[in-house]
PDB file of N, CA and C in Angstrom:
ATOM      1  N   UNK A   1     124.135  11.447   8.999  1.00  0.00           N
ATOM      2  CA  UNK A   1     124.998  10.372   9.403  1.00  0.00           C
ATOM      3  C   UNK A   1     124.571   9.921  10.805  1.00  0.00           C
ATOM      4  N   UNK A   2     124.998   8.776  11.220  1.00  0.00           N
ATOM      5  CA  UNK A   2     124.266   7.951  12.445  1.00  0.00           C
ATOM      6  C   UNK A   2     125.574   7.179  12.982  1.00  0.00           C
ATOM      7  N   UNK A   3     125.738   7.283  14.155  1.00  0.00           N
ATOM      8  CA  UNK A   3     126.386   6.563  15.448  1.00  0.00           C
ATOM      9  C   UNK A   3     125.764   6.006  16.600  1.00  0.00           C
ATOM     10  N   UNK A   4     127.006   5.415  16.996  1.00  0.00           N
ATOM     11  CA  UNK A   4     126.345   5.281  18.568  1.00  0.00           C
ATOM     12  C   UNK A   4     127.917   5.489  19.449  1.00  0.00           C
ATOM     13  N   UNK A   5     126.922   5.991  20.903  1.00  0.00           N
ATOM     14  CA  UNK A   5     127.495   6.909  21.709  1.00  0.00           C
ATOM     15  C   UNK A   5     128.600   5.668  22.539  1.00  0.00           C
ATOM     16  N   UNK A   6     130.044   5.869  22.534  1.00  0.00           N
ATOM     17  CA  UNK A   6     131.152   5.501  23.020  1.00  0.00           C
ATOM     18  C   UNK A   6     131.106   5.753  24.178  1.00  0.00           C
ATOM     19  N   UNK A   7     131.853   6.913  24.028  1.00  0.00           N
ATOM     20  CA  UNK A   7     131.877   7.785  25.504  1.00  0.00           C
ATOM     21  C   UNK A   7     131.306   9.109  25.784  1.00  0.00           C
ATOM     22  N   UNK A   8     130.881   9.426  26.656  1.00  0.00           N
ATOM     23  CA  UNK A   8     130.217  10.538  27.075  1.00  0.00           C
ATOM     24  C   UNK A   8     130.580  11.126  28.594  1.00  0.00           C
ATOM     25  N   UNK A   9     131.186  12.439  28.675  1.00  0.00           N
ATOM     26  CA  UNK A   9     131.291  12.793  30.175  1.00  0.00           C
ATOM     27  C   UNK A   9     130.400  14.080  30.609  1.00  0.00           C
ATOM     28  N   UNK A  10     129.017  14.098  31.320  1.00  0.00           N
ATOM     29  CA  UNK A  10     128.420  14.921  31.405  1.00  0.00           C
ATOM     30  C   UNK A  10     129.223  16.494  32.073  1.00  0.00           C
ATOM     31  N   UNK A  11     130.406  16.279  32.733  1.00  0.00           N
ATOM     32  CA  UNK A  11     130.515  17.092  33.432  1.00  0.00           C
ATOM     33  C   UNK A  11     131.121  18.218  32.198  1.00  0.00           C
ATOM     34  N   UNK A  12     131.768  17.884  31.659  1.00  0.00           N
ATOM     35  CA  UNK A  12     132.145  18.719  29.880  1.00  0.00           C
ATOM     36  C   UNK A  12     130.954  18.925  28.982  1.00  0.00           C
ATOM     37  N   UNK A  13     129.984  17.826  28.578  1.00  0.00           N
ATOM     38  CA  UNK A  13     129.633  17.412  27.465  1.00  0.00           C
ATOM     39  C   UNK A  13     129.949  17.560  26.344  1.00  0.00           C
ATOM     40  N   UNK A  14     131.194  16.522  26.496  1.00  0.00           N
ATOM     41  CA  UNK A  14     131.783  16.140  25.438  1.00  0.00           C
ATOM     42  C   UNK A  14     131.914  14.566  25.377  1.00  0.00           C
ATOM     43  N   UNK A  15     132.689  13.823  23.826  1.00  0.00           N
ATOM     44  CA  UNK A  15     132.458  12.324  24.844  1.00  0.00           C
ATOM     45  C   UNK A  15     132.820  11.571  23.066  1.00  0.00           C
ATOM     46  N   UNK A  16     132.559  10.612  22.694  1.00  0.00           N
ATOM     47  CA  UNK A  16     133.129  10.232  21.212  1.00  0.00           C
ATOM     48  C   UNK A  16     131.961   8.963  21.068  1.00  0.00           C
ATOM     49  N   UNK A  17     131.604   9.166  19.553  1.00  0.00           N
ATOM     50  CA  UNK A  17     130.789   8.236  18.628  1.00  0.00           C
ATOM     51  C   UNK A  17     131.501   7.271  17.711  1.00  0.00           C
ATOM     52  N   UNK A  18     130.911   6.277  17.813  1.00  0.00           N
ATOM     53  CA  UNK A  18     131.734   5.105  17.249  1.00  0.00           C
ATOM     54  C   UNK A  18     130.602   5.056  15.913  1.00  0.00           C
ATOM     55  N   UNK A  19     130.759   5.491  14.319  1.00  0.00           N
ATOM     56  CA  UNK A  19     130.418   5.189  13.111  1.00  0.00           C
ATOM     57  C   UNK A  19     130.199   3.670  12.849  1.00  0.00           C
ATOM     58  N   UNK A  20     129.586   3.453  11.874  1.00  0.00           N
ATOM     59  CA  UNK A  20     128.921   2.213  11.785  1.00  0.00           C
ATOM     60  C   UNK A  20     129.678   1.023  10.997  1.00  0.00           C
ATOM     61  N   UNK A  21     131.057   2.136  10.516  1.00  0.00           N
ATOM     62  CA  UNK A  21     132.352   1.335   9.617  1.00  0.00           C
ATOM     63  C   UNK A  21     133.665   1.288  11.025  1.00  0.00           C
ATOM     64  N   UNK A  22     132.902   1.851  12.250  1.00  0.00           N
ATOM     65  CA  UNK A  22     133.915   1.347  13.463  1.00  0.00           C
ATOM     66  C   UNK A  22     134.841   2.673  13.424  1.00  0.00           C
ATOM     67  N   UNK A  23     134.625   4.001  12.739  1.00  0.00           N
ATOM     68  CA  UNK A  23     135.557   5.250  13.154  1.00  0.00           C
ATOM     69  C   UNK A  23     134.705   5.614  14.130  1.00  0.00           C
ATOM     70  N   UNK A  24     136.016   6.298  14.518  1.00  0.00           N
ATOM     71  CA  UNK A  24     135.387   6.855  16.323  1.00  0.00           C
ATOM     72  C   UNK A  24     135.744   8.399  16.022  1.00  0.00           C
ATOM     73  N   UNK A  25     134.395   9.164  15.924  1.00  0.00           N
ATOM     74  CA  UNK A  25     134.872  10.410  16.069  1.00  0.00           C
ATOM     75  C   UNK A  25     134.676  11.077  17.912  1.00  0.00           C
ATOM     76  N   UNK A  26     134.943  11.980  17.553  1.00  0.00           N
ATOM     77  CA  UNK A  26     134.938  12.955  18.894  1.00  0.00           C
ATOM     78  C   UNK A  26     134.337  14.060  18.895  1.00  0.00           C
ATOM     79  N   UNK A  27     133.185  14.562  19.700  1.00  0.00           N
ATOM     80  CA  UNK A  27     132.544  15.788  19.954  1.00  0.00           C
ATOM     81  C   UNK A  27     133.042  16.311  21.317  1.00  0.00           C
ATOM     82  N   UNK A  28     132.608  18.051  20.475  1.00  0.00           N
ATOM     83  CA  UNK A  28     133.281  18.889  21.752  1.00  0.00           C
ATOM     84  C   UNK A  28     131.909  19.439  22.462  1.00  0.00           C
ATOM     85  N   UNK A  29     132.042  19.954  23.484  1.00  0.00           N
ATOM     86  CA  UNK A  29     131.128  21.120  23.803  1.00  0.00           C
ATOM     87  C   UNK A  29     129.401  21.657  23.123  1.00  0.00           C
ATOM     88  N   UNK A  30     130.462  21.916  22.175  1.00  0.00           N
ATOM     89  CA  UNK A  30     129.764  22.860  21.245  1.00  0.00           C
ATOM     90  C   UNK A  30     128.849  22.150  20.374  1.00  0.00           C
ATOM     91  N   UNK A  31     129.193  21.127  19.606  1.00  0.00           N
ATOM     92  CA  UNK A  31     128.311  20.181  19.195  1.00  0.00           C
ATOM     93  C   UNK A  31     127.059  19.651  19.798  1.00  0.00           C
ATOM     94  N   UNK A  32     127.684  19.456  21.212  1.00  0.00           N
ATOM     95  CA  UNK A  32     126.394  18.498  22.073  1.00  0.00           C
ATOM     96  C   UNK A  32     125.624  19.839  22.393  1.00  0.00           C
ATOM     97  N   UNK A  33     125.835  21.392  22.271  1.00  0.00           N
ATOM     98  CA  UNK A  33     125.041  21.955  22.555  1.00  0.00           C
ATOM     99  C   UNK A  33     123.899  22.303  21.767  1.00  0.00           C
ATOM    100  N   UNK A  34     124.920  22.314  20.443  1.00  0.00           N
ATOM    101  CA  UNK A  34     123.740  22.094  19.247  1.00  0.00           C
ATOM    102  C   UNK A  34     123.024  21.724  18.697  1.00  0.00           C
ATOM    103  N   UNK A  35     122.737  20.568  19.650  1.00  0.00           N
ATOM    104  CA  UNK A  35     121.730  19.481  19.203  1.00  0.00           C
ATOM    105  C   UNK A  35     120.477  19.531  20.312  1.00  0.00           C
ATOM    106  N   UNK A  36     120.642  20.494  21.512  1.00  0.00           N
ATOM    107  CA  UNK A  36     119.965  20.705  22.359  1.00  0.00           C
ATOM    108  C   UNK A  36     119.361  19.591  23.071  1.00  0.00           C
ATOM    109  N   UNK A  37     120.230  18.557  23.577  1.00  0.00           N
ATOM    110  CA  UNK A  37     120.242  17.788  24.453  1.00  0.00           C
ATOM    111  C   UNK A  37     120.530  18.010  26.079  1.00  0.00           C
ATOM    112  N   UNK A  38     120.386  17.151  26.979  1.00  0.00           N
ATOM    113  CA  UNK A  38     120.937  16.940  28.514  1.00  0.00           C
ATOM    114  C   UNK A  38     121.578  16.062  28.678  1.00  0.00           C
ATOM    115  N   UNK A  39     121.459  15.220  28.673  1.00  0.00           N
ATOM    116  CA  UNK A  39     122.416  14.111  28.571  1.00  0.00           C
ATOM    117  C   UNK A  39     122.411  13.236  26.802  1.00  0.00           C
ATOM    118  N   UNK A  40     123.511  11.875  27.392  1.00  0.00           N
ATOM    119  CA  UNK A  40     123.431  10.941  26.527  1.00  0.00           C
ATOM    120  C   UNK A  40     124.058   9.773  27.247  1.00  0.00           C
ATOM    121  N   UNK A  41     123.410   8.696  26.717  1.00  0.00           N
ATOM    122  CA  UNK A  41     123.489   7.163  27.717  1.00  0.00           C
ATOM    123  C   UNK A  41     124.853   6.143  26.766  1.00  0.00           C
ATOM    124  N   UNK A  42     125.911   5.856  26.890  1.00  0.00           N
ATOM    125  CA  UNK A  42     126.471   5.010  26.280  1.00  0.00           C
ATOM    126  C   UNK A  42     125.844   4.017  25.832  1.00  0.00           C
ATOM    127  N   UNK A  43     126.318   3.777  24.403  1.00  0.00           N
ATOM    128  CA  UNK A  43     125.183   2.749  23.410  1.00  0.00           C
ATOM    129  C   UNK A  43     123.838   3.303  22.689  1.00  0.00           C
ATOM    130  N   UNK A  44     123.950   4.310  22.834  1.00  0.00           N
ATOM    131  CA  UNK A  44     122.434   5.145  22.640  1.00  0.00           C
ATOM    132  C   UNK A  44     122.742   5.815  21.094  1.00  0.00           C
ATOM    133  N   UNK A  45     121.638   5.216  20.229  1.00  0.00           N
ATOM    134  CA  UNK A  45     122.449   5.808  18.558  1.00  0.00           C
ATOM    135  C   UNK A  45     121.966   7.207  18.457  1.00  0.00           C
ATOM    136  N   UNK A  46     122.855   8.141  17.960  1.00  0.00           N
ATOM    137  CA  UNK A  46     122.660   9.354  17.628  1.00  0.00           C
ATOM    138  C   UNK A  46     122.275   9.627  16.316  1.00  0.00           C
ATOM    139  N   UNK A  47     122.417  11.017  16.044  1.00  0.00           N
ATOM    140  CA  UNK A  47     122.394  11.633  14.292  1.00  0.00           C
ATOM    141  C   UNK A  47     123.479  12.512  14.809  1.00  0.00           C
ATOM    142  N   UNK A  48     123.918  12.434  13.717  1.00  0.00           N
ATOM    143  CA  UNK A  48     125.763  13.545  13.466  1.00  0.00           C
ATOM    144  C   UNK A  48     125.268  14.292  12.172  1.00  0.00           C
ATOM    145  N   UNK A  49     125.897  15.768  12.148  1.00  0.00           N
ATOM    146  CA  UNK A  49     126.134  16.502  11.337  1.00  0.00           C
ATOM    147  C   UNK A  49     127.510  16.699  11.560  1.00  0.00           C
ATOM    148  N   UNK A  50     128.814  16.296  10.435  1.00  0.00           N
ATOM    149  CA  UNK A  50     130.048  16.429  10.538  1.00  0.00           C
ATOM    150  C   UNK A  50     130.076  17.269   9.223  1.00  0.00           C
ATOM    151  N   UNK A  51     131.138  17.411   9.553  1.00  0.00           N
ATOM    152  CA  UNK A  51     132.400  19.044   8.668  1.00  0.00           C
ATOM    153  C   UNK A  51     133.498  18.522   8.807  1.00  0.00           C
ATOM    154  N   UNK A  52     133.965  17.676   7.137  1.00  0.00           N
ATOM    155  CA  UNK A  52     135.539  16.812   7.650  1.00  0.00           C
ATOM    156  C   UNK A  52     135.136  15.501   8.633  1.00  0.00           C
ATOM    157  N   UNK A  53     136.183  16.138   9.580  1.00  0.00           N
ATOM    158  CA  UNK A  53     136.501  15.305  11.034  1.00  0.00           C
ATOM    159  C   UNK A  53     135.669  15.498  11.780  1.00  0.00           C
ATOM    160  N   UNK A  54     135.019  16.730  11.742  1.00  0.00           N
ATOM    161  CA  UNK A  54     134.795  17.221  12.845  1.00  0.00           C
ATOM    162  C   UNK A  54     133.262  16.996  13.486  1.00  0.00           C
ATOM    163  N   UNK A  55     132.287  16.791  14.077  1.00  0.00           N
ATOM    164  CA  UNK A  55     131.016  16.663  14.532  1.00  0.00           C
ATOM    165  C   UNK A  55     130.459  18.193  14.922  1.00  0.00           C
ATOM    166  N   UNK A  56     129.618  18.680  14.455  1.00  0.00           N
ATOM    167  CA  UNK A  56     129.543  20.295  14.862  1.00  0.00           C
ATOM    168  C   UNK A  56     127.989  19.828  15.254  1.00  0.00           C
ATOM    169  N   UNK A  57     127.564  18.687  14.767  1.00  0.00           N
ATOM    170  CA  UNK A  57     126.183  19.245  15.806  1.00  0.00           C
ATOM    171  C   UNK A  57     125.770  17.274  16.283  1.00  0.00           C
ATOM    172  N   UNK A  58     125.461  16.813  17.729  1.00  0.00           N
ATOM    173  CA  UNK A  58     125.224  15.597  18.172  1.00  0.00           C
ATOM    174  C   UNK A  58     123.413  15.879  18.487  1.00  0.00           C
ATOM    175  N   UNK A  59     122.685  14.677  17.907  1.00  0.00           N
ATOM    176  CA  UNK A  59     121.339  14.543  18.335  1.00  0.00           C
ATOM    177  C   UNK A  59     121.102  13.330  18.563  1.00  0.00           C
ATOM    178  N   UNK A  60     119.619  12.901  19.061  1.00  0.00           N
ATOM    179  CA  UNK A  60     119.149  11.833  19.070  1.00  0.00           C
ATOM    180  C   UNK A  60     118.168  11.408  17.978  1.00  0.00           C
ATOM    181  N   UNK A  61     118.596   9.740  18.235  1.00  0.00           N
ATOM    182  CA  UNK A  61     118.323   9.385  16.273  1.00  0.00           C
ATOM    183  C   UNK A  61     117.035   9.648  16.008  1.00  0.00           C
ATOM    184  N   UNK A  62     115.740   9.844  17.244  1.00  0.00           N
ATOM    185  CA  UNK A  62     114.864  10.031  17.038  1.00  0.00           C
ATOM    186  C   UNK A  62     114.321  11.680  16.611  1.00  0.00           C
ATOM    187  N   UNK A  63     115.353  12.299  16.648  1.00  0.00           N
ATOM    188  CA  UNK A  63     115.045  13.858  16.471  1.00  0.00           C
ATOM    189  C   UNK A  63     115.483  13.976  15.231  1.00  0.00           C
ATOM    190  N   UNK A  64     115.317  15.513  14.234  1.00  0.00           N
ATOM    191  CA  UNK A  64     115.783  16.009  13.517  1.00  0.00           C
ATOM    192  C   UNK A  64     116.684  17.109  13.504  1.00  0.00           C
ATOM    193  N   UNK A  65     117.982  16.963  12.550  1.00  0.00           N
ATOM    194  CA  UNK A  65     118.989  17.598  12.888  1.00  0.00           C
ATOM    195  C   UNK A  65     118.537  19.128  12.602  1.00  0.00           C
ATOM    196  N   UNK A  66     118.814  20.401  13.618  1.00  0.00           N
ATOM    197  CA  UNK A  66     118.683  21.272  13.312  1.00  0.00           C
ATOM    198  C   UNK A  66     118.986  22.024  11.912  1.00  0.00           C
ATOM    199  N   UNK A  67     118.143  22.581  11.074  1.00  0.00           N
ATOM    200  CA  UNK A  67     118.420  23.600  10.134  1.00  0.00           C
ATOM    201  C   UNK A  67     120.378  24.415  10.541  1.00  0.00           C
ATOM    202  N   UNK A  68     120.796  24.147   9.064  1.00  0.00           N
ATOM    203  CA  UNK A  68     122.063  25.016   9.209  1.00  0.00           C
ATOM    204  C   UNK A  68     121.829  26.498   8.805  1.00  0.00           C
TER     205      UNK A  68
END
């Protein structure tokens, strides 16, 4: 699945993706760690691995989502 980045607050890294049908999910922590990033730039499209609601892993669209 593919977004682009809403909000983002480096000092958490956490921050919310706006879906391409306009839902806005929300990542925690833990997600943005799992995607083994440093930052992320508002407007910048990602790759999502979600569970439900939930986003458990945030990347960049140019990467591949880690093996579960």
């Amino acid at each position: 699945m593919q977004g682009t980045v809403r909000t983002y607050d480096a000092e958490t890294r956490s921050g919310s993706v706006l879906l391409d049908d306009g839902t806005e999910l929300l990542f925690d922590t833990a997600a943005f760690d799992a995607g083994g990033l440093r930052l992320l730039r508002l407007g910048q499209r990602v790759n999502l691995a979600v569970e439900g609601e939930r986003i458990t892993v945030i990347t960049l669209s140019t990467f591949p989502l880690p093996p579960r």
